[in-house]
C-alpha atoms as a PDB file:
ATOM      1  CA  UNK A   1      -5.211 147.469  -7.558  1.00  0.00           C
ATOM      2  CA  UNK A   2      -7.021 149.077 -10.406  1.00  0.00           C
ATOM      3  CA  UNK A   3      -4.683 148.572 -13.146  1.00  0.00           C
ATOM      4  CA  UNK A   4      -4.939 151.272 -16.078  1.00  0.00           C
ATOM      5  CA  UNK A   5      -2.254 149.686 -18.615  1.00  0.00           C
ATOM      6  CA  UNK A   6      -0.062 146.613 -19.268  1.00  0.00           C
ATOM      7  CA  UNK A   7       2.865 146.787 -21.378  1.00  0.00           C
ATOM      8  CA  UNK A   8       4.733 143.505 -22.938  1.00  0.00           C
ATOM      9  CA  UNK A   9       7.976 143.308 -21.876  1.00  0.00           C
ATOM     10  CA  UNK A  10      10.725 141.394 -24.573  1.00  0.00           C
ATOM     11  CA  UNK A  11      11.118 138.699 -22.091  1.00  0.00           C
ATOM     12  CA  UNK A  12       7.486 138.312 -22.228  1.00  0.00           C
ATOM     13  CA  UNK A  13       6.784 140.090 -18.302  1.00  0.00           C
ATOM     14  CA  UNK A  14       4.001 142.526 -18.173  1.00  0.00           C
ATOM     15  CA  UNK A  15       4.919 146.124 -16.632  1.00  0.00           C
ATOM     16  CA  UNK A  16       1.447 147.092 -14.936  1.00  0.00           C
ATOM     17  CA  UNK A  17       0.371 150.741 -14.042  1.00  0.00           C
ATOM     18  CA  UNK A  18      -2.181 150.607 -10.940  1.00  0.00           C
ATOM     19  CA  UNK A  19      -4.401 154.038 -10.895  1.00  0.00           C
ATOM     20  CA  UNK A  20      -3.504 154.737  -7.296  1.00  0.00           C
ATOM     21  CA  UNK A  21       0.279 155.457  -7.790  1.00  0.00           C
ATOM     22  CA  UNK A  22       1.917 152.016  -8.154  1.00  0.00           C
ATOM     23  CA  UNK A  23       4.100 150.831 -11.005  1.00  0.00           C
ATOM     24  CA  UNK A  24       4.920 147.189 -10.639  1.00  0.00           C
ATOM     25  CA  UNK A  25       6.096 143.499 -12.801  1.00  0.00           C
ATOM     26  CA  UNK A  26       4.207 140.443 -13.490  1.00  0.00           C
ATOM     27  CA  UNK A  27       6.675 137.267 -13.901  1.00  0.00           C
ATOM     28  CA  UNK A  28       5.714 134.296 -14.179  1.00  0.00           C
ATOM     29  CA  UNK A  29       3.069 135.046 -12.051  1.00  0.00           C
ATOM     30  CA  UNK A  30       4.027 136.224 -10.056  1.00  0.00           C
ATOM     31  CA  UNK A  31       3.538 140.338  -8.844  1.00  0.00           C
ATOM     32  CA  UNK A  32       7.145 142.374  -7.933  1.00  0.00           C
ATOM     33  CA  UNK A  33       6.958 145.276  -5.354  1.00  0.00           C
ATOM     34  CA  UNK A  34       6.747 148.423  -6.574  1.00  0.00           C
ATOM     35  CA  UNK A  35       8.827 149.933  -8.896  1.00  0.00           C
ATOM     36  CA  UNK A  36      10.933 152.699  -7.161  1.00  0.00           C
ATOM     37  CA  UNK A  37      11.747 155.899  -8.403  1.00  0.00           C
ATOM     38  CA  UNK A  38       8.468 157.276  -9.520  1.00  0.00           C
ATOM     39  CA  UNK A  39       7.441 161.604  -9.169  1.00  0.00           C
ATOM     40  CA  UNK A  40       4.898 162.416  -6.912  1.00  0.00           C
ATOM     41  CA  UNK A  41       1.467 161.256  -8.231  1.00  0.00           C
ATOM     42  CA  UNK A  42      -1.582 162.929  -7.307  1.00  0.00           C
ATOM     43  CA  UNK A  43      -4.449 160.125  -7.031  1.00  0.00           C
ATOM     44  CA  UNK A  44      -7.972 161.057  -7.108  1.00  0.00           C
ATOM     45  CA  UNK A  45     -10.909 160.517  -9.286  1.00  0.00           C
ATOM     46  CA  UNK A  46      -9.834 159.517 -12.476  1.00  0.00           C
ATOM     47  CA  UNK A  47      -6.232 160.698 -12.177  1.00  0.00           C
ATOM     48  CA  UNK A  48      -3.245 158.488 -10.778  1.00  0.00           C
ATOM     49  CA  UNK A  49      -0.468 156.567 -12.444  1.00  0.00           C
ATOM     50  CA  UNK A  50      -1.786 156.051 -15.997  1.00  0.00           C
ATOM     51  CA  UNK A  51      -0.193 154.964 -19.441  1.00  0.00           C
ATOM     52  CA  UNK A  52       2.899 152.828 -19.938  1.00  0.00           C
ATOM     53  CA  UNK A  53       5.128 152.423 -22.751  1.00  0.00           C
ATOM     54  CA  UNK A  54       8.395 151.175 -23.527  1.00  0.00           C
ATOM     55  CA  UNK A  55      10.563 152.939 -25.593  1.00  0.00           C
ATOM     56  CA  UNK A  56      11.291 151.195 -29.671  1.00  0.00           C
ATOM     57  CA  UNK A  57      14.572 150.800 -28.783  1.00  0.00           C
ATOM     58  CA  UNK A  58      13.942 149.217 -24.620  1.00  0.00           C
ATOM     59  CA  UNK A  59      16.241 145.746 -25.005  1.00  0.00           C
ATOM     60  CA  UNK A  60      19.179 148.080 -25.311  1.00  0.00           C
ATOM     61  CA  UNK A  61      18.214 151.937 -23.406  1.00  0.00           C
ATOM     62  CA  UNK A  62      15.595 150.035 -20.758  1.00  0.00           C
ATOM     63  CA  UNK A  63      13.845 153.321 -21.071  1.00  0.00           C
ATOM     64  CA  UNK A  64      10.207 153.067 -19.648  1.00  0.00           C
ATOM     65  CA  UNK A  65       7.574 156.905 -20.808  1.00  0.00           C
ATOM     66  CA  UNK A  66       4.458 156.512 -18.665  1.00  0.00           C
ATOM     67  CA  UNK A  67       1.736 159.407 -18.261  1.00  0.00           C
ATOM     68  CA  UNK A  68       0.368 159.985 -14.780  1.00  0.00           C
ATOM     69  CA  UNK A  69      -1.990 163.372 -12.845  1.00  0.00           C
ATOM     70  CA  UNK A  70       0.888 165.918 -11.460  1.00  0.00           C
ATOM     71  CA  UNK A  71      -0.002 167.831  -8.884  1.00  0.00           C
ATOM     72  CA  UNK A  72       0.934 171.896  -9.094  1.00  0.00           C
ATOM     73  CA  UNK A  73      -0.187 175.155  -8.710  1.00  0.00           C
ATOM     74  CA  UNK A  74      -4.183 175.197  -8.696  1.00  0.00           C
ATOM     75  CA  UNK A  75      -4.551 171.565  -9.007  1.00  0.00           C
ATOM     76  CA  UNK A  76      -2.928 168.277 -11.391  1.00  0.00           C
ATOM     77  CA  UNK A  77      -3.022 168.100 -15.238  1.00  0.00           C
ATOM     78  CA  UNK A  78      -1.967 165.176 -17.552  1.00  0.00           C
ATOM     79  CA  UNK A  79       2.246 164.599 -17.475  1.00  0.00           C
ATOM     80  CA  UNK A  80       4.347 162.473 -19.479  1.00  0.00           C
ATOM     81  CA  UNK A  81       7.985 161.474 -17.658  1.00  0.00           C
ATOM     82  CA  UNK A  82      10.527 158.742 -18.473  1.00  0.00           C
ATOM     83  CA  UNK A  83      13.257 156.745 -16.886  1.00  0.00           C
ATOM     84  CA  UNK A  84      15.280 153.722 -16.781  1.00  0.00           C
ATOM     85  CA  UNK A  85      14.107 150.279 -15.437  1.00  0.00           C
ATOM     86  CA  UNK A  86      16.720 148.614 -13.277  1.00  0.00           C
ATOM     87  CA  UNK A  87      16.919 145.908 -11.040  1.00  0.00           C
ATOM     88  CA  UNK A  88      13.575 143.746 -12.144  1.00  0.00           C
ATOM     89  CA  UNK A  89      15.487 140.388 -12.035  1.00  0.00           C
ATOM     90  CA  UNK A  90      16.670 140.652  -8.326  1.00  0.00           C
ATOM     91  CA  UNK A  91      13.518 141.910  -6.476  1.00  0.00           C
ATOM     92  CA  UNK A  92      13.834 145.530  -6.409  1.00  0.00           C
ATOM     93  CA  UNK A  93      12.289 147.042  -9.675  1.00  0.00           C
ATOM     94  CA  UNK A  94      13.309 151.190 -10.170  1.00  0.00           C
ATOM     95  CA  UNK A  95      13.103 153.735 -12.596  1.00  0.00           C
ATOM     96  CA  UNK A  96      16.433 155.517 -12.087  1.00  0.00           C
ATOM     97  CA  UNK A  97      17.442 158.950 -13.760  1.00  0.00           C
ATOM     98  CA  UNK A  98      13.391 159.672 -13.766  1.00  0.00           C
ATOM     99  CA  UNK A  99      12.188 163.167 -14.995  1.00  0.00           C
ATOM    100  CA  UNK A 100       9.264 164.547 -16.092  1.00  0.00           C
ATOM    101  CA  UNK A 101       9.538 165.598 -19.915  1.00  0.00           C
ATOM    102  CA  UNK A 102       6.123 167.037 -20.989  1.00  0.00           C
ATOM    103  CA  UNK A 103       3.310 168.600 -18.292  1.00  0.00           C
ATOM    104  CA  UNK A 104       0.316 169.999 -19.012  1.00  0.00           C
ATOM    105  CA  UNK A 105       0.554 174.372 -19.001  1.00  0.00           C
ATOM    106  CA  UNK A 106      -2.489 174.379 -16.678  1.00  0.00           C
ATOM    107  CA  UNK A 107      -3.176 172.360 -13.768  1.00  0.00           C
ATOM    108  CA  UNK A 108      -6.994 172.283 -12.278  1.00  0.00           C
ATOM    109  CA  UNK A 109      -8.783 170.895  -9.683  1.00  0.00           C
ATOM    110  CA  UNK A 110     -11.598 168.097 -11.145  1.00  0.00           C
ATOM    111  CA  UNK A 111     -10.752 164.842 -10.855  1.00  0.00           C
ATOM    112  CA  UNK A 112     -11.588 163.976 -14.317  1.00  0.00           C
ATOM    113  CA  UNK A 113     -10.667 163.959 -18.167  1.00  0.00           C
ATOM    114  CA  UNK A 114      -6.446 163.436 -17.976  1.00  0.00           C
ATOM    115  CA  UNK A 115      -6.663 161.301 -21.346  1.00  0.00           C
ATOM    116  CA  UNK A 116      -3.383 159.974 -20.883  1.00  0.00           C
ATOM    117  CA  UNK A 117      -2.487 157.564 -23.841  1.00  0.00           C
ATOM    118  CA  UNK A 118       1.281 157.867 -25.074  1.00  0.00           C
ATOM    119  CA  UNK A 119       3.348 156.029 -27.750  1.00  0.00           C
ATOM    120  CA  UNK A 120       5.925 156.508 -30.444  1.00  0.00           C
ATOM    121  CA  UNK A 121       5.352 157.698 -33.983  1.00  0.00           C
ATOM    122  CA  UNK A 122       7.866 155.420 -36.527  1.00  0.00           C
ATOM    123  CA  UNK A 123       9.957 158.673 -36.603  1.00  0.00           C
ATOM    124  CA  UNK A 124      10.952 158.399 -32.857  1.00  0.00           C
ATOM    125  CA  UNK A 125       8.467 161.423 -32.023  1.00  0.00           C
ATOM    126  CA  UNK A 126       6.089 160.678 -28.754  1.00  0.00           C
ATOM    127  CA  UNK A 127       2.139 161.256 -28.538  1.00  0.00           C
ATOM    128  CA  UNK A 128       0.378 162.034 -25.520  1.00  0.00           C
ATOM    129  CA  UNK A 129      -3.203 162.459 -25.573  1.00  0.00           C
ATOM    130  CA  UNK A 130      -5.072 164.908 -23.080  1.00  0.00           C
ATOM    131  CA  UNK A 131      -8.516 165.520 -22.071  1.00  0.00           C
ATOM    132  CA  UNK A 132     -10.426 168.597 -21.404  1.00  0.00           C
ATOM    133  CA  UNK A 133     -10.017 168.542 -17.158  1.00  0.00           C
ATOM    134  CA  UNK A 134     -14.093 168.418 -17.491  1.00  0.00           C
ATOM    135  CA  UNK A 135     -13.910 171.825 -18.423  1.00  0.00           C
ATOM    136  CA  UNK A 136     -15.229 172.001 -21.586  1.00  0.00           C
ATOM    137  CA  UNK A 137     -14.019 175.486 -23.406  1.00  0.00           C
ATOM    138  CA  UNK A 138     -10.903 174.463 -22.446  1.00  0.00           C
ATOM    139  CA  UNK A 139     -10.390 172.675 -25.661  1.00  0.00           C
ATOM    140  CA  UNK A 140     -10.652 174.699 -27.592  1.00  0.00           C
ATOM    141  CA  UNK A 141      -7.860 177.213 -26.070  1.00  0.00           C
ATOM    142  CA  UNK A 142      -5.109 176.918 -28.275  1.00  0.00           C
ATOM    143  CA  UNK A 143      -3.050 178.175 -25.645  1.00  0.00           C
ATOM    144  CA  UNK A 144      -4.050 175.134 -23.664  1.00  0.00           C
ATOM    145  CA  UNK A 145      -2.400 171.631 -24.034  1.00  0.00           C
ATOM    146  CA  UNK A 146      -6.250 170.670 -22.881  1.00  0.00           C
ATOM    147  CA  UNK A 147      -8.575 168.511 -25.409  1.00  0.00           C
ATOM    148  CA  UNK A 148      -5.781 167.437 -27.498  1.00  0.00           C
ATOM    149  CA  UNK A 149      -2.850 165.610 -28.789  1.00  0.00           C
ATOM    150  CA  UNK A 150       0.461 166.804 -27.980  1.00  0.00           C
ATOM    151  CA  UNK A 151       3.631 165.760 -29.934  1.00  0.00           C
ATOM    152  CA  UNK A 152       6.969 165.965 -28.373  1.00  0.00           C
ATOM    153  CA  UNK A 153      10.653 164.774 -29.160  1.00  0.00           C
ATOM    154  CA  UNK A 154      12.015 161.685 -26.614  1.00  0.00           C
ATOM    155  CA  UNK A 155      13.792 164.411 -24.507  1.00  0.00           C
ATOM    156  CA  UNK A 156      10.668 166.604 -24.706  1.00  0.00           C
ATOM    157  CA  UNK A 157      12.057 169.399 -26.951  1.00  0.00           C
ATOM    158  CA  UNK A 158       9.731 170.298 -29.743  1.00  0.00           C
ATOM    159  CA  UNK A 159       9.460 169.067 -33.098  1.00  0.00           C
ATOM    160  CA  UNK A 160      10.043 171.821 -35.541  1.00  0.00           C
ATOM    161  CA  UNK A 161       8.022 170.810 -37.533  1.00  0.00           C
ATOM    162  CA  UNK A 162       4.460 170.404 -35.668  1.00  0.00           C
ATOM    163  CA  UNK A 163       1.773 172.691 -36.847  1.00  0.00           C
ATOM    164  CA  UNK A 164       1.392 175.198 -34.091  1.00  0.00           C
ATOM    165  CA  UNK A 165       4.862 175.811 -34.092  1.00  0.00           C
ATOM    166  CA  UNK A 166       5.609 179.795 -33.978  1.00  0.00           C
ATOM    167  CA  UNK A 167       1.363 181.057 -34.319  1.00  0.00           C
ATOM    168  CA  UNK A 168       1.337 183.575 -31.230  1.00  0.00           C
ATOM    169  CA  UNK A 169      -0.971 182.379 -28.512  1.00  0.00           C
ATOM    170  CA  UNK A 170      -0.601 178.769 -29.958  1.00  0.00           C
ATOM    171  CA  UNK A 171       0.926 175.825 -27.437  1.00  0.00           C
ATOM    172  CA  UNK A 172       4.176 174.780 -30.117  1.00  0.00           C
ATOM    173  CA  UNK A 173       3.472 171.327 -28.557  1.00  0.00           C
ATOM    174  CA  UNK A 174       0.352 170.891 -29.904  1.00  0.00           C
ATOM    175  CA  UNK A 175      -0.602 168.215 -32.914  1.00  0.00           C
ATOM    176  CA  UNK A 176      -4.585 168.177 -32.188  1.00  0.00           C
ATOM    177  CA  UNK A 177      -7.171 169.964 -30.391  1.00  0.00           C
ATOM    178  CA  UNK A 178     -11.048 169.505 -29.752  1.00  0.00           C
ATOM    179  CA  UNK A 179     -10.791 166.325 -28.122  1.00  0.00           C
ATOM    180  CA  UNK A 180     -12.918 165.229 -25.313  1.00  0.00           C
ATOM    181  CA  UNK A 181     -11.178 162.776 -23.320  1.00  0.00           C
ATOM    182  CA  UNK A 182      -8.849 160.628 -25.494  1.00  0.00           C
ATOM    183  CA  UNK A 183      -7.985 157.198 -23.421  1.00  0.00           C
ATOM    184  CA  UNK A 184      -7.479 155.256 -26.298  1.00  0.00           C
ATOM    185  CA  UNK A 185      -4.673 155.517 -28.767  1.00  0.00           C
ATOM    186  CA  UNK A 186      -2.584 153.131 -31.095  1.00  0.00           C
ATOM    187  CA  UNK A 187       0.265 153.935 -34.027  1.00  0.00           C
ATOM    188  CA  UNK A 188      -1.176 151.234 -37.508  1.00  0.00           C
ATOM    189  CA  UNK A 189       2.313 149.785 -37.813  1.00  0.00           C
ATOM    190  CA  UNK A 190       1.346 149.105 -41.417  1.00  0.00           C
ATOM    191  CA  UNK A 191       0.430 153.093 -42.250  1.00  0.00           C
ATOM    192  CA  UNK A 192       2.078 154.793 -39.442  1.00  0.00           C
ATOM    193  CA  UNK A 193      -1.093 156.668 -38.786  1.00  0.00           C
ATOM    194  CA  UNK A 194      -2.203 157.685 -35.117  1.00  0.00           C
ATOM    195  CA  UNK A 195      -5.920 156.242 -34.365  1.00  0.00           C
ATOM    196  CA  UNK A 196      -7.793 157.574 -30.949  1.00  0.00           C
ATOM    197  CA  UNK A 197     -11.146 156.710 -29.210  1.00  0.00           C
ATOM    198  CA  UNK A 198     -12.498 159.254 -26.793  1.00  0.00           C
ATOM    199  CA  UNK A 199     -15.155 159.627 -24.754  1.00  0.00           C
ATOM    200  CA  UNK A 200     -18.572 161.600 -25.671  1.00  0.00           C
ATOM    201  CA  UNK A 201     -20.681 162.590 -23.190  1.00  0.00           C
ATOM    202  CA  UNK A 202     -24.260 161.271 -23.328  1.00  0.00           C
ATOM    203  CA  UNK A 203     -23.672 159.323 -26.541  1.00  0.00           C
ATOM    204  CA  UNK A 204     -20.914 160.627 -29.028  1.00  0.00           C
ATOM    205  CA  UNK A 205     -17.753 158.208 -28.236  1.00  0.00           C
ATOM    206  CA  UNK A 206     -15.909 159.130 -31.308  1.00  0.00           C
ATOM    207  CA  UNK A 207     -13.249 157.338 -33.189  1.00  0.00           C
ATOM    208  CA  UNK A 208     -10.387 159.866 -34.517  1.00  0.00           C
ATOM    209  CA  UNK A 209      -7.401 159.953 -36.703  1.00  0.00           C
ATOM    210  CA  UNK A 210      -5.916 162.821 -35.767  1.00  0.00           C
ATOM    211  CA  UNK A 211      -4.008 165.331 -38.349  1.00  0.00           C
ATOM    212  CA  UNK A 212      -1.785 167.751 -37.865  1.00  0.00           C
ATOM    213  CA  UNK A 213      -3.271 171.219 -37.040  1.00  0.00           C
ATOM    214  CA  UNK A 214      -6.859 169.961 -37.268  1.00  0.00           C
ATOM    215  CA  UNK A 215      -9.796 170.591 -34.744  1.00  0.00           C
ATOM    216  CA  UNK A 216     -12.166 167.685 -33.538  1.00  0.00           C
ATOM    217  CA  UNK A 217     -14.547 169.957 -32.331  1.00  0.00           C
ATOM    218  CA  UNK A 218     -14.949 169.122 -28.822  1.00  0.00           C
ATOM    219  CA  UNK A 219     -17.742 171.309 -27.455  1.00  0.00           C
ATOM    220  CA  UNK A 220     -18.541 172.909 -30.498  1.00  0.00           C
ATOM    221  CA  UNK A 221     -20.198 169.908 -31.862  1.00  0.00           C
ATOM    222  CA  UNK A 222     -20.997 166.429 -30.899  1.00  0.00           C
ATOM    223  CA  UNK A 223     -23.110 163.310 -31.744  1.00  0.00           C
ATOM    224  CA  UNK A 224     -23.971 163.391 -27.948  1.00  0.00           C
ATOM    225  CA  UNK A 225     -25.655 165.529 -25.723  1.00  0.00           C
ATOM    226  CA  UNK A 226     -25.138 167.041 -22.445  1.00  0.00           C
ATOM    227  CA  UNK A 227     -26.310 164.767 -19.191  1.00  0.00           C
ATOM    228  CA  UNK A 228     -28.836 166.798 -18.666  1.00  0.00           C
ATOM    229  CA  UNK A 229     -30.009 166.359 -22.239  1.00  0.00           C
ATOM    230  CA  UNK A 230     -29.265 169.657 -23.581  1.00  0.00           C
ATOM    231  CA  UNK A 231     -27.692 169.872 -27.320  1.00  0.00           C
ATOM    232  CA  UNK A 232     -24.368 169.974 -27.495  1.00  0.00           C
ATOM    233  CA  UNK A 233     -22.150 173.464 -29.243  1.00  0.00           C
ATOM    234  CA  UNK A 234     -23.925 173.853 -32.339  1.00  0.00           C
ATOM    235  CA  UNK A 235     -24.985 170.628 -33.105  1.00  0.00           C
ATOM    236  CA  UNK A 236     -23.188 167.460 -35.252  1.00  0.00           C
ATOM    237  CA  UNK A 237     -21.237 169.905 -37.857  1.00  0.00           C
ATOM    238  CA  UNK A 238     -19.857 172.884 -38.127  1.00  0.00           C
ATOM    239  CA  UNK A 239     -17.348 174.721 -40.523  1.00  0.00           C
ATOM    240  CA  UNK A 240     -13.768 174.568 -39.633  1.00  0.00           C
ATOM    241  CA  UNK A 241     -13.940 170.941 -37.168  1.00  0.00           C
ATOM    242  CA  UNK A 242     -13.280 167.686 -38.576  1.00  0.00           C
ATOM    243  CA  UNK A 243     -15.863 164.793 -38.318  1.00  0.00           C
ATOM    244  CA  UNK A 244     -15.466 161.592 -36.419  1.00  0.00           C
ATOM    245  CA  UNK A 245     -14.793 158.529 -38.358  1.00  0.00           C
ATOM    246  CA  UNK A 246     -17.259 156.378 -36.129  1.00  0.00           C
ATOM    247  CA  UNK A 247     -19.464 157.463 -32.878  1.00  0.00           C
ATOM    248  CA  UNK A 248     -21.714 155.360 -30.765  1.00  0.00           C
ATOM    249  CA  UNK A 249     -24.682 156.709 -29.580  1.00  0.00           C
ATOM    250  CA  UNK A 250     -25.385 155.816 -26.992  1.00  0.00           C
ATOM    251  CA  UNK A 251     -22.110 155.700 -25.312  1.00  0.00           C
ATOM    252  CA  UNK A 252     -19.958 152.515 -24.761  1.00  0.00           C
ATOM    253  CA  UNK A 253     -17.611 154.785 -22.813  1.00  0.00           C
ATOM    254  CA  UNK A 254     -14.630 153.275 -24.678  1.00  0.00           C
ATOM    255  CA  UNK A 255     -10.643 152.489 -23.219  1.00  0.00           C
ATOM    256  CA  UNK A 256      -8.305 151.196 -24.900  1.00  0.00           C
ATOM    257  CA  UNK A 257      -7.668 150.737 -28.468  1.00  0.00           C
ATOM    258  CA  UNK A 258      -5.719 148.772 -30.625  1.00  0.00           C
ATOM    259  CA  UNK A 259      -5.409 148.356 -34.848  1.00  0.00           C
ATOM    260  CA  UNK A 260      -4.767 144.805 -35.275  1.00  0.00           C
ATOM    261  CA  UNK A 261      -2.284 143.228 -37.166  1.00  0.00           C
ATOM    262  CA  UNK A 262      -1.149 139.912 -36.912  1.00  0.00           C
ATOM    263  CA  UNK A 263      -1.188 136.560 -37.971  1.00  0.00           C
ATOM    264  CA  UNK A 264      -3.385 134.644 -35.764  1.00  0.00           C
ATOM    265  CA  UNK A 265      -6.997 136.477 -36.599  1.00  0.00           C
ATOM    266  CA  UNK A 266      -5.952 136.849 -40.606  1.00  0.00           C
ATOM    267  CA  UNK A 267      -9.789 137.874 -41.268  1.00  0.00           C
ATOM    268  CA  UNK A 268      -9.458 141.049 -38.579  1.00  0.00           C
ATOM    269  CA  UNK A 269      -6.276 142.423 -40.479  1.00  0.00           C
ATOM    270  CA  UNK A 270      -6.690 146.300 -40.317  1.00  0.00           C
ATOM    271  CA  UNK A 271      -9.238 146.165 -37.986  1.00  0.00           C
ATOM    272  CA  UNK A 272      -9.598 148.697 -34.768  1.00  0.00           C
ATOM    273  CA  UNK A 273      -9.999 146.930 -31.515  1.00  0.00           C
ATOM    274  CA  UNK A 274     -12.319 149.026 -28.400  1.00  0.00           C
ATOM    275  CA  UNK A 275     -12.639 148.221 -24.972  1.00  0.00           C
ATOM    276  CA  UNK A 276     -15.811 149.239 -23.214  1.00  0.00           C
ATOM    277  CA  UNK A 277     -15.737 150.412 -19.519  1.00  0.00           C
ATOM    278  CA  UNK A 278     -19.501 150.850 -19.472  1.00  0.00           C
ATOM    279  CA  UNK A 279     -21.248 148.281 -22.109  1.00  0.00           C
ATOM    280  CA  UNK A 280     -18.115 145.786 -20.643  1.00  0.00           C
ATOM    281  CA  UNK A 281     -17.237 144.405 -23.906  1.00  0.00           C
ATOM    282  CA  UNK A 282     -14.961 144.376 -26.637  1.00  0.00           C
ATOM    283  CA  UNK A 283     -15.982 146.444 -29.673  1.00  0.00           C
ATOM    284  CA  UNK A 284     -14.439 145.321 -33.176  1.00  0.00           C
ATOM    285  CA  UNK A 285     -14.736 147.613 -36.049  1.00  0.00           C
ATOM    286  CA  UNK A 286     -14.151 146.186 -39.500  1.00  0.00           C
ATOM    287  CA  UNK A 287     -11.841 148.377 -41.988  1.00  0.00           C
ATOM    288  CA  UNK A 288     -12.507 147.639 -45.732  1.00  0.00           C
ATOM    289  CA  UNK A 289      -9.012 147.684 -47.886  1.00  0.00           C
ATOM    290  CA  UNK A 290      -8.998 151.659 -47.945  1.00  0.00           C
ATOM    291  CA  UNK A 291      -9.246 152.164 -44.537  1.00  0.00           C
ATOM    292  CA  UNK A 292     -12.671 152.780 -44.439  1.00  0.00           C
ATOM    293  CA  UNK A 293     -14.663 151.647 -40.939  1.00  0.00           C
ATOM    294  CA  UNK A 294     -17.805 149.496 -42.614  1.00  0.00           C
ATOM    295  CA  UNK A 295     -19.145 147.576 -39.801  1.00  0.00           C
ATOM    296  CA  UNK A 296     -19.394 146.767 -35.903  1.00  0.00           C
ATOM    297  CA  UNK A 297     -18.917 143.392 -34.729  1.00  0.00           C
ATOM    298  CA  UNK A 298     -19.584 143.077 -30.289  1.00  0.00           C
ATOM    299  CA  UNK A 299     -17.699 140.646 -28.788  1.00  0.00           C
ATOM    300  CA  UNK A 300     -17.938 139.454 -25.165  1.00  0.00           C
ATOM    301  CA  UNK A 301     -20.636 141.292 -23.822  1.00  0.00           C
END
């Protein structure tokens, strides 16, 4: 029922996140029941059970990180928990030892924009991306884990060294802000750089590589405009945000994302992977040797 994101288990099984609040194994298959042992989910609009991923080291900890909408004071925001899988051979799948490690400072009503992509950097550190709860200033609050990407240890301390750390009024957890609505997010195993697709509004999907301590800009300025066809912050540029390394105009309203690398599609090497939720197809963006994005190819449409 609406599944929002597969992961590969070794044994080849896919763990499956369903949007309403259901976490469950494909074998063979065939579907398990639920996995036990998640937190309370709030389900709604966008929100629900979201991202999946297992931890680098999973054949030996069994540690699953998935992002879901927790509800609190004045509403739900984006949360990342962990825990460990248990009992998927025999029937009766659980997370046990499940807690909830990072959770968004401000929790709001709409039912939209929770991001929610997660993953591992190659030094063990965990992203989480975030969107702007449909509240646009939001994002640019740097007291707000809103519009951005956050960066946390695995037991969801704080890296010392991320680039809000100890500037007063600044979240320390942040890595990025001025994002959108990031639901797209992949580590380049060759580089070890973080690539994101979010969604613009009317036109202005962007593609990202988010820095540390940059600003993407997110309402300020856009290659979009508002659905009621009003211009956007100040326009496409402005000092002090960084520019997108792709947007469609009009909007694809992208998903997921992936940088391929493999052996099977030698020609696509490098090359960013987008899933559309409103063109319905798969978006593949050629990379030239420096990294560069130099062309669109539209597959399945």
């Amino acid at each position: 029922s609406s599944p929002w994101a597969v992961e590969i288990m070794p044994d080849g099984a896919l763990l499956v996140t369903e949007r309403p609040g259901t976490m469950r194994i494909v074998r063979d298959g065939t579907l398990s029941a639920p996995v036990s042992g998640l937190p309370e989910i709030a389900a709604g609009g966008q929100g629900g059970l979201l991202d999946v991923a297992l931890a680098p080291d999973f054949a030996e900890t069994r540690e699953v990180f998935f992002t879901f909408s927790e509800p609190g004071p004045g509403g739900s925001g984006t949360a990342l928990a962990r825990g460990v899988l248990t009992g998927e051979t025999t029937g009766n799948p659980a997370l046990e030892g499940t807690e909830t490690i990072f959770s968004m400072n401000v929790k709001s009503s709409g039912g939209r924009h929770f991001g929610s992509r997660t993953g591992f950097w190659p030094d063990g550190t965990v992203y989480v991306t975030t969107g702007d709860r449909g509240e646009r200033p939001r994002a640019q609050v740097m007291g707000d884990h809103a519009g951005a990407v956050i960066r946390i240890n695995r037991d969801g301390t704080i890296p010392a060294d991320n680039p809000f750390v100890g500037q007063p009024g600044a979240a320390p957890e942040l890595w990025s802000k001025g994002h959108r609505n990031i639901q797209g997010a992949d580590i380049d195993p060759e580089t070890g750089l973080l690539w994101t697709v979010e969604h613009g509004a009317r036109g202005g999907d962007e593609i990202n590589r988010p820095e540390a301590g940059l600003n993407y800009g997110w309402p300020e300025i856009s290659y979009g405009r508002h659905y009621s066809g009003m211009r956007i912050g100040q326009g496409t540029a402005a000092p002090g945000f960084e520019q997108p390394l792709h947007y469609w105009d009009p909007s694809i309203a992208p998903s997921g994302l992936a940088v391929y690398r493999g052996e099977m599609f030698p020609e696509w090497e490098g090359d960013l992977l987008v899933g559309a939720l409103r063109a319905q197809l798969l978006s593949r963006l050629d990379r030239d040797e420096s990294g560069a994005i130099i062309g669109e190819e539209q597959l399945f449409e």
